[in-house]
PDB file of N, CA and C in Angstrom:
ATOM      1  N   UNK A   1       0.825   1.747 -12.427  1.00  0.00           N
ATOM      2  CA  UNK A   1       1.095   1.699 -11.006  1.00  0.00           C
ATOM      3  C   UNK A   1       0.060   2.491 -10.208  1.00  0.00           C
ATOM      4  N   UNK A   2      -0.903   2.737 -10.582  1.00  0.00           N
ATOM      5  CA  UNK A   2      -2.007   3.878 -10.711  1.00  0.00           C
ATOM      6  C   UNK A   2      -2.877   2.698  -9.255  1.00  0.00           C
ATOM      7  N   UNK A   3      -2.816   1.742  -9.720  1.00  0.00           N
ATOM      8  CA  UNK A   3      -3.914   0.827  -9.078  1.00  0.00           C
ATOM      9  C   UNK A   3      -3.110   0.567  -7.450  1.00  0.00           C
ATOM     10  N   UNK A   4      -1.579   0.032  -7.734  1.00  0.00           N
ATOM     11  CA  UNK A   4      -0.424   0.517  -6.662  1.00  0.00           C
ATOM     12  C   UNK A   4      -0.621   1.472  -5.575  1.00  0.00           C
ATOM     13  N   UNK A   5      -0.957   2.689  -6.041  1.00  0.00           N
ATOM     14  CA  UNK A   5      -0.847   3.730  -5.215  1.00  0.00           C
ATOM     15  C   UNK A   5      -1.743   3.689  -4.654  1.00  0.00           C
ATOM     16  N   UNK A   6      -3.419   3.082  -5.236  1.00  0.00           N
ATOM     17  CA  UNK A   6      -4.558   2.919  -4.488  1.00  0.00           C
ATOM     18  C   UNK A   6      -4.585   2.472  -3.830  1.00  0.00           C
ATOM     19  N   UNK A   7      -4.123   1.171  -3.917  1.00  0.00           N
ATOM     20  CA  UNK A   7      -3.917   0.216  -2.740  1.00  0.00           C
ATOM     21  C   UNK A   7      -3.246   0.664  -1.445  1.00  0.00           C
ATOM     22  N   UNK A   8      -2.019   1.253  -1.632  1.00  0.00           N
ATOM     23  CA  UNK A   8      -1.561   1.426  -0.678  1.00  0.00           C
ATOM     24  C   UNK A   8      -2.266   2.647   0.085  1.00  0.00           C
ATOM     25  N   UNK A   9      -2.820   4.014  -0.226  1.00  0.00           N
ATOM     26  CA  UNK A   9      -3.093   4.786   0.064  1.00  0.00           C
ATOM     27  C   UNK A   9      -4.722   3.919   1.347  1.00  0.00           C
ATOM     28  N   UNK A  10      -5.388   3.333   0.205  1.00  0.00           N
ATOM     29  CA  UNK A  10      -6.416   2.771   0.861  1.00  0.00           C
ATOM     30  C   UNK A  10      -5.706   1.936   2.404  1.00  0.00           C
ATOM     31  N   UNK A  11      -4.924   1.326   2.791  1.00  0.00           N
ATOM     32  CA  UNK A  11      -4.443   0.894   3.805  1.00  0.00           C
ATOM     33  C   UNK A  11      -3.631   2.146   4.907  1.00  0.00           C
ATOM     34  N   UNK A  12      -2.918   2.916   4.326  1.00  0.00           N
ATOM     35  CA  UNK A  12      -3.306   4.332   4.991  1.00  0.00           C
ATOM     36  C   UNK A  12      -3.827   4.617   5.834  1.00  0.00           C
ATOM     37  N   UNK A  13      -5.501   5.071   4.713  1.00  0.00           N
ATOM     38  CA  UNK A  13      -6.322   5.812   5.192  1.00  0.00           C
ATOM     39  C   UNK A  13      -7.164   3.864   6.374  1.00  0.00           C
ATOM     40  N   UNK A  14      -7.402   3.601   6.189  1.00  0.00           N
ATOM     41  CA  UNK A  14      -7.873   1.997   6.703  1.00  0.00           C
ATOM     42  C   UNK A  14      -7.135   2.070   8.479  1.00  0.00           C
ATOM     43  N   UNK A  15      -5.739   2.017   8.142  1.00  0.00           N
ATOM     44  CA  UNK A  15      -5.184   2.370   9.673  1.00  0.00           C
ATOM     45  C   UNK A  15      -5.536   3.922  10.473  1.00  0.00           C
ATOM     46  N   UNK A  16      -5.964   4.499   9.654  1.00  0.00           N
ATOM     47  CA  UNK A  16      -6.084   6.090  10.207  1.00  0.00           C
ATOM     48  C   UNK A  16      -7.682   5.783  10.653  1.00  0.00           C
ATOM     49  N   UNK A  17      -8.462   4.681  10.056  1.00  0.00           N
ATOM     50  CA  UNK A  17     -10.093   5.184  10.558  1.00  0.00           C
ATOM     51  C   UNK A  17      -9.959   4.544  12.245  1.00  0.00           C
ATOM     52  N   UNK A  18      -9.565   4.714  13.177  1.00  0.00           N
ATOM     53  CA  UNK A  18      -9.627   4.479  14.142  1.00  0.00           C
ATOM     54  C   UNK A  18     -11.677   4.467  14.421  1.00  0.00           C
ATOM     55  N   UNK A  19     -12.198   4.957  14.217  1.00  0.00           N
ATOM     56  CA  UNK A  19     -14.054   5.088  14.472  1.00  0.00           C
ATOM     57  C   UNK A  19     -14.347   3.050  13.969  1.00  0.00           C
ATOM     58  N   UNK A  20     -13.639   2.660  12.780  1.00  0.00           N
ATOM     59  CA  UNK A  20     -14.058   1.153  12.634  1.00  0.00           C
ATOM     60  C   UNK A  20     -13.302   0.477  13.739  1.00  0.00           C
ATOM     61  N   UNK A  21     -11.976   0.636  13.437  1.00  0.00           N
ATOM     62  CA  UNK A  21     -11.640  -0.382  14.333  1.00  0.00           C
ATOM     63  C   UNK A  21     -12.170  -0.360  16.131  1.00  0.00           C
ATOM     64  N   UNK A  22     -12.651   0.735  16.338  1.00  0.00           N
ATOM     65  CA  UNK A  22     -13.219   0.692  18.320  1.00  0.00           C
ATOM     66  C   UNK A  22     -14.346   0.302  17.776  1.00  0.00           C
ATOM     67  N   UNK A  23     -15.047   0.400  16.657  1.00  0.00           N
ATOM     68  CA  UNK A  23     -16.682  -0.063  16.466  1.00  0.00           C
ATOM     69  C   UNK A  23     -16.674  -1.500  15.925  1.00  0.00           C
ATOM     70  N   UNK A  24     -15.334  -2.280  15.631  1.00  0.00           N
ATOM     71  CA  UNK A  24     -15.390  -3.809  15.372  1.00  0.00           C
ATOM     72  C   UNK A  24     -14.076  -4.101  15.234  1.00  0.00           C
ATOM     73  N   UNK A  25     -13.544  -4.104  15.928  1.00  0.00           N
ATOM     74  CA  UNK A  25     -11.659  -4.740  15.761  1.00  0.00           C
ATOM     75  C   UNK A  25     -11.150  -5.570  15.063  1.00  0.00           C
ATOM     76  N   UNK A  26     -12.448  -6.796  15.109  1.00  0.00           N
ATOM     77  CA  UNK A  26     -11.898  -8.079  14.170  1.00  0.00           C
ATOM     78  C   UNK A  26     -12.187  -7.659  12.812  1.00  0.00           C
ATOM     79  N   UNK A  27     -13.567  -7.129  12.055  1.00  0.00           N
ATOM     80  CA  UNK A  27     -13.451  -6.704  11.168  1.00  0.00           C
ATOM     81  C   UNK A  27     -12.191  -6.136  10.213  1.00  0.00           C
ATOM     82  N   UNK A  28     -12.097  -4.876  11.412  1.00  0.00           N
ATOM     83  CA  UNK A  28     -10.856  -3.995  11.032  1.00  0.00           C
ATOM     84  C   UNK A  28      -9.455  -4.545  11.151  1.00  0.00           C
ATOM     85  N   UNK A  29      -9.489  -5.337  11.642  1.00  0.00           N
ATOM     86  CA  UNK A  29      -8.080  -6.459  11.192  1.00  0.00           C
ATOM     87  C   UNK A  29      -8.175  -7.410  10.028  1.00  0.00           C
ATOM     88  N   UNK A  30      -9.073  -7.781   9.927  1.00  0.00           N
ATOM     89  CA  UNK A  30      -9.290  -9.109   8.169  1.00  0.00           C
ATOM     90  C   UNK A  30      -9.630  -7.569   7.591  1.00  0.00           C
ATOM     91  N   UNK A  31      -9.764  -6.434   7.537  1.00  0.00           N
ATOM     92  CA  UNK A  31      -9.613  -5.466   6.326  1.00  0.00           C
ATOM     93  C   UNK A  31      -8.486  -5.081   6.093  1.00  0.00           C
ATOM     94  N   UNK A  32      -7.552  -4.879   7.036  1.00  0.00           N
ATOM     95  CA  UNK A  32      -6.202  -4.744   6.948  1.00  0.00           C
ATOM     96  C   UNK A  32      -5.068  -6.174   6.475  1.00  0.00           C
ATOM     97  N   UNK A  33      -5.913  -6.930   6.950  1.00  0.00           N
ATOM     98  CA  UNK A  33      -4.994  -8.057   6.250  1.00  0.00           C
ATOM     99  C   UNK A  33      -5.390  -8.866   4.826  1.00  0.00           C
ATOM    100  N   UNK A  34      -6.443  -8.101   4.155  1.00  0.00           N
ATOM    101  CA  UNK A  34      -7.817  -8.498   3.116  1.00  0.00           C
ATOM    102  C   UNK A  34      -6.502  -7.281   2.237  1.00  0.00           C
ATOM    103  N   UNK A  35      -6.255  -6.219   2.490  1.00  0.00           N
ATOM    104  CA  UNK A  35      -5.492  -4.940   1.621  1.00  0.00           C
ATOM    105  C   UNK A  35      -3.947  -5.075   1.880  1.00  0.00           C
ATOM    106  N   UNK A  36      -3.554  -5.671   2.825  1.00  0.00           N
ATOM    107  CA  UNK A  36      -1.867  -5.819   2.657  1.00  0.00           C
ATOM    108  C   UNK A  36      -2.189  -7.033   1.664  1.00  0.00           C
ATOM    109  N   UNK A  37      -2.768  -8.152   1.470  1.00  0.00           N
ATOM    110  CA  UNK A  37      -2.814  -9.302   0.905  1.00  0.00           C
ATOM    111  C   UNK A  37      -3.369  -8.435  -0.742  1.00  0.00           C
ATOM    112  N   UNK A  38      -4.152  -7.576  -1.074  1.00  0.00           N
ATOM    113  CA  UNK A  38      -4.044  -7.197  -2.709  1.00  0.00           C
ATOM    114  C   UNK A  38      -2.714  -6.327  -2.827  1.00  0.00           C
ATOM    115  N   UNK A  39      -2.392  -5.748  -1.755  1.00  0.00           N
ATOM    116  CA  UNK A  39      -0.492  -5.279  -2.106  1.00  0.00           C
ATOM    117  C   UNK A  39       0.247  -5.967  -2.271  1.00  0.00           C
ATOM    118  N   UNK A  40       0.421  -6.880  -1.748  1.00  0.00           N
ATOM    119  CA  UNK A  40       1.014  -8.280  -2.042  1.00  0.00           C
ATOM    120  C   UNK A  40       1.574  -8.737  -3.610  1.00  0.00           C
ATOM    121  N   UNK A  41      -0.268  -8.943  -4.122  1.00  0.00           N
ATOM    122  CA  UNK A  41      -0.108  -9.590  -5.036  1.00  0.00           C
ATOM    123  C   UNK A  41      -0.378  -8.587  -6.558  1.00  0.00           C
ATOM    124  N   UNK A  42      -0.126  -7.206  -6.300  1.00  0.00           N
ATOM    125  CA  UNK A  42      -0.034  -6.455  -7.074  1.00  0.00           C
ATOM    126  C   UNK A  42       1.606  -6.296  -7.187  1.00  0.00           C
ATOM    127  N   UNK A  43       2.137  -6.054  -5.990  1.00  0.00           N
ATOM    128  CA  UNK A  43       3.617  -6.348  -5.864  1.00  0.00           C
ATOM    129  C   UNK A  43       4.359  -7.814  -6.857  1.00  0.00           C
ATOM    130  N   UNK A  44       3.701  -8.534  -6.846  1.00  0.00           N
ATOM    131  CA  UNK A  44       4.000  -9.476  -7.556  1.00  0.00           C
ATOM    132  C   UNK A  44       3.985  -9.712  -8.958  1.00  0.00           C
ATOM    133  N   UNK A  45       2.759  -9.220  -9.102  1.00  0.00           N
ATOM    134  CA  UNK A  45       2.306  -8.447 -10.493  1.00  0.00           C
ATOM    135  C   UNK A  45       3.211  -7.639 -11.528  1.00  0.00           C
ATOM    136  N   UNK A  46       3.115  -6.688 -10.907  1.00  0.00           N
ATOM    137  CA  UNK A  46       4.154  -5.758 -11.333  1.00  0.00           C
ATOM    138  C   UNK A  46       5.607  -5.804 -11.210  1.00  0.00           C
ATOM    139  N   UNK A  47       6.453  -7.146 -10.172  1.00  0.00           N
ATOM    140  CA  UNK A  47       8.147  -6.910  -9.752  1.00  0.00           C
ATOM    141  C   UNK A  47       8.638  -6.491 -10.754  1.00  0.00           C
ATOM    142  N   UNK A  48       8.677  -7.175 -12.026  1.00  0.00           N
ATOM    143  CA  UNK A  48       9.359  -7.211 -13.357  1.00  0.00           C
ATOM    144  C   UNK A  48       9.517  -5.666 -13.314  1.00  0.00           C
ATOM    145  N   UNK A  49       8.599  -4.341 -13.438  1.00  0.00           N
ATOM    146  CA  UNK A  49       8.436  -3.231 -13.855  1.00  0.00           C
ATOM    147  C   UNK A  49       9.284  -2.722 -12.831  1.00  0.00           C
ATOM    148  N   UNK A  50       9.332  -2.658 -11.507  1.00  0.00           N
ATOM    149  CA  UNK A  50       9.628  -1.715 -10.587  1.00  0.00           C
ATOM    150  C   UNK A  50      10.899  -1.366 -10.040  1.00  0.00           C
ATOM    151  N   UNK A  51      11.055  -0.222 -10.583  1.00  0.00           N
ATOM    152  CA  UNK A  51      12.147   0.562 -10.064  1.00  0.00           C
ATOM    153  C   UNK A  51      12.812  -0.043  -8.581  1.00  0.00           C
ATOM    154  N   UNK A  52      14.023  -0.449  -8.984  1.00  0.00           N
ATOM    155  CA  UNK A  52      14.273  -1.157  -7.470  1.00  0.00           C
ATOM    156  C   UNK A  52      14.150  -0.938  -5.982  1.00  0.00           C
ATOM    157  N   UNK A  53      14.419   0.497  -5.871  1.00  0.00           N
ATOM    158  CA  UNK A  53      13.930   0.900  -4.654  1.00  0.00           C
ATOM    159  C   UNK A  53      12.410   0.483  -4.183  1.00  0.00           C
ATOM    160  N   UNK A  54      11.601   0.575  -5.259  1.00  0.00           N
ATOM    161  CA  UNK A  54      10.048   0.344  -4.592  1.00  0.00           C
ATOM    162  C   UNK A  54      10.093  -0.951  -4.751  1.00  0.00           C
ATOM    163  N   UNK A  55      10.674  -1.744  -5.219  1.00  0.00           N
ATOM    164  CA  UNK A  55      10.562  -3.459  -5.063  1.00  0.00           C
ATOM    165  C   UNK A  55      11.043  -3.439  -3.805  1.00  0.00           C
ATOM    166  N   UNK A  56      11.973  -3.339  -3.558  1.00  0.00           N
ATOM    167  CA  UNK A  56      12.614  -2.794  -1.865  1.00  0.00           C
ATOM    168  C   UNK A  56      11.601  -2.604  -0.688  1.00  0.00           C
ATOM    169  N   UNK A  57      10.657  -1.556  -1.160  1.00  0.00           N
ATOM    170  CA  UNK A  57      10.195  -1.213   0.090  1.00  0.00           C
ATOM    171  C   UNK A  57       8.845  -2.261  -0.110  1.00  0.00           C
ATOM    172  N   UNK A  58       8.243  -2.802  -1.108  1.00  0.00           N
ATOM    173  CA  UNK A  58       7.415  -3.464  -1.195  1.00  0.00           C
ATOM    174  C   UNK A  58       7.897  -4.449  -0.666  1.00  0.00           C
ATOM    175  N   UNK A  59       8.678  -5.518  -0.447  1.00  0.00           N
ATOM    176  CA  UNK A  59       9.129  -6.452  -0.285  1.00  0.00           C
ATOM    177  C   UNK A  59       9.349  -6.425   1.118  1.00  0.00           C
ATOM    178  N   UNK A  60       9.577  -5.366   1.882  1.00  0.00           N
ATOM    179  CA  UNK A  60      10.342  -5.150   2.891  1.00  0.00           C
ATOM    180  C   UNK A  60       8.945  -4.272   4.022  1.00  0.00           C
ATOM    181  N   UNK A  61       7.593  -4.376   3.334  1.00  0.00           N
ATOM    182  CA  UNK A  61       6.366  -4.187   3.786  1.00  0.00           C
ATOM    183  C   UNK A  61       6.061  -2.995   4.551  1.00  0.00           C
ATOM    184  N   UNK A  62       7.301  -1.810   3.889  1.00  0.00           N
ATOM    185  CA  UNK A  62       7.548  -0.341   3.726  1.00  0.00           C
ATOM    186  C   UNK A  62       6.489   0.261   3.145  1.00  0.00           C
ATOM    187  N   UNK A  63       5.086  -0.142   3.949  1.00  0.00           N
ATOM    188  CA  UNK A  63       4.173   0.370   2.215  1.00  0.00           C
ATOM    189  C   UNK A  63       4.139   2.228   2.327  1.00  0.00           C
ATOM    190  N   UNK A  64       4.183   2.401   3.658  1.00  0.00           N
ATOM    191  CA  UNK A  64       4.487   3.994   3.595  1.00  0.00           C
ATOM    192  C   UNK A  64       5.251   4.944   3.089  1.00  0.00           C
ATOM    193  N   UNK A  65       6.788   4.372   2.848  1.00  0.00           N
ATOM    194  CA  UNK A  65       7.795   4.482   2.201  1.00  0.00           C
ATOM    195  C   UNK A  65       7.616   4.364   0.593  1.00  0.00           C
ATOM    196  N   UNK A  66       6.423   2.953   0.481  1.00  0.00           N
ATOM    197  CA  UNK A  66       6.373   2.843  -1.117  1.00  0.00           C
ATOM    198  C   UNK A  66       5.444   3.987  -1.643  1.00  0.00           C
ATOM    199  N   UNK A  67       4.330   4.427  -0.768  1.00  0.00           N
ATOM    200  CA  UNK A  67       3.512   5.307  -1.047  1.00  0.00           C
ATOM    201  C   UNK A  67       4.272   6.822  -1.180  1.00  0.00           C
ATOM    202  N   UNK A  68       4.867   7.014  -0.424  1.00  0.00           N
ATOM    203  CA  UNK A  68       6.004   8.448  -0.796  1.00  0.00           C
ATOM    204  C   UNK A  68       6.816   8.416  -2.403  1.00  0.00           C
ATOM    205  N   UNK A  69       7.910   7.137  -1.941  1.00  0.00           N
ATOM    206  CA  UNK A  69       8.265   7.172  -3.470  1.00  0.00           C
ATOM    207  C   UNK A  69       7.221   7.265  -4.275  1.00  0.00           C
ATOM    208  N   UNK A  70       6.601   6.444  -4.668  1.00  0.00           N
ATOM    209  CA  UNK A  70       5.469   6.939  -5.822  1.00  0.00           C
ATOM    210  C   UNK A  70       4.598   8.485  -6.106  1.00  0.00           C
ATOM    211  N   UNK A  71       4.898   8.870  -4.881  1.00  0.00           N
ATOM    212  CA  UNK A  71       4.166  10.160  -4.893  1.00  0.00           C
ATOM    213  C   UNK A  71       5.266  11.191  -5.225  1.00  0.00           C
ATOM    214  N   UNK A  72       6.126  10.882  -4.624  1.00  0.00           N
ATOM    215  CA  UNK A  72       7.550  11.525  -4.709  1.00  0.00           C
ATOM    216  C   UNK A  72       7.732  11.097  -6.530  1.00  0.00           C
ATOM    217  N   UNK A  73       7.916  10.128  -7.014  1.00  0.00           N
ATOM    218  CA  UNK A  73       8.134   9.680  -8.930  1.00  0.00           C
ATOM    219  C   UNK A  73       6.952  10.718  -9.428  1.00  0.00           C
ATOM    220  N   UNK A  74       5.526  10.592  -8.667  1.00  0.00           N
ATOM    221  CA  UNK A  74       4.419  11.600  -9.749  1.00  0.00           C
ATOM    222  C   UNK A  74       4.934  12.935 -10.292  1.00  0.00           C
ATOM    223  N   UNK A  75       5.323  13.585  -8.760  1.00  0.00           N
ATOM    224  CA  UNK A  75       5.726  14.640  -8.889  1.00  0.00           C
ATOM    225  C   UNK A  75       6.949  14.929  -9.824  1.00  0.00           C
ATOM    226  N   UNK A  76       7.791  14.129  -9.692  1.00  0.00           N
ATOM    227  CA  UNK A  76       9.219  14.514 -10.823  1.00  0.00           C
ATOM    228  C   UNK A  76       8.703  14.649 -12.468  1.00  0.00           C
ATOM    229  N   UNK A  77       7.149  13.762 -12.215  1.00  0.00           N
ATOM    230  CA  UNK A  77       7.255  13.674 -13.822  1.00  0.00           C
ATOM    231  C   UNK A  77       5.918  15.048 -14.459  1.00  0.00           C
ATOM    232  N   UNK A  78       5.811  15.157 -13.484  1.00  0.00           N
ATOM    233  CA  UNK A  78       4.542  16.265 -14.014  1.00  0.00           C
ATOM    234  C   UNK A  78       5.259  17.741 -14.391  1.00  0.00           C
TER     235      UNK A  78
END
């Protein structure tokens, strides 16, 4: 789920660069919809595995929520 967390983190940080999106908007929208679309299909990837809550928030396009839980699961297990 390693690749999971990238993804989502990368869309994150993607909405936080405000400097791309005023320096090309359209860009910075097909990048945001280029990285919800590999969450997507990593989500898909993986349903079988996932703890139901994060199928939940994946499904339900909670990716902030999914990014906590997962960070929130690292921590319980370390």
């Amino acid at each position: 789920m390693n690749h999971l967390r990238t993804l989502l983190q990368r869309r994150i940080d993607l909405i936080a660069d405000h400097a791309f999106r005023d320096r090309d908007a359209a860009a910075h929208l097909e990048a945001l919809k280029n990285i919800s679309e590999e969450i997507m299909a990593e989500h898909q990837r993986l349903r079988a595995q996932l703890p139901p809550r994060l199928n939940h928030f994946l499904t339900q396009a909670s990716f902030s929520k999914a990014l906590e839980y997962l960070d929130s699961s690292e921590d319980s297990t370390r």
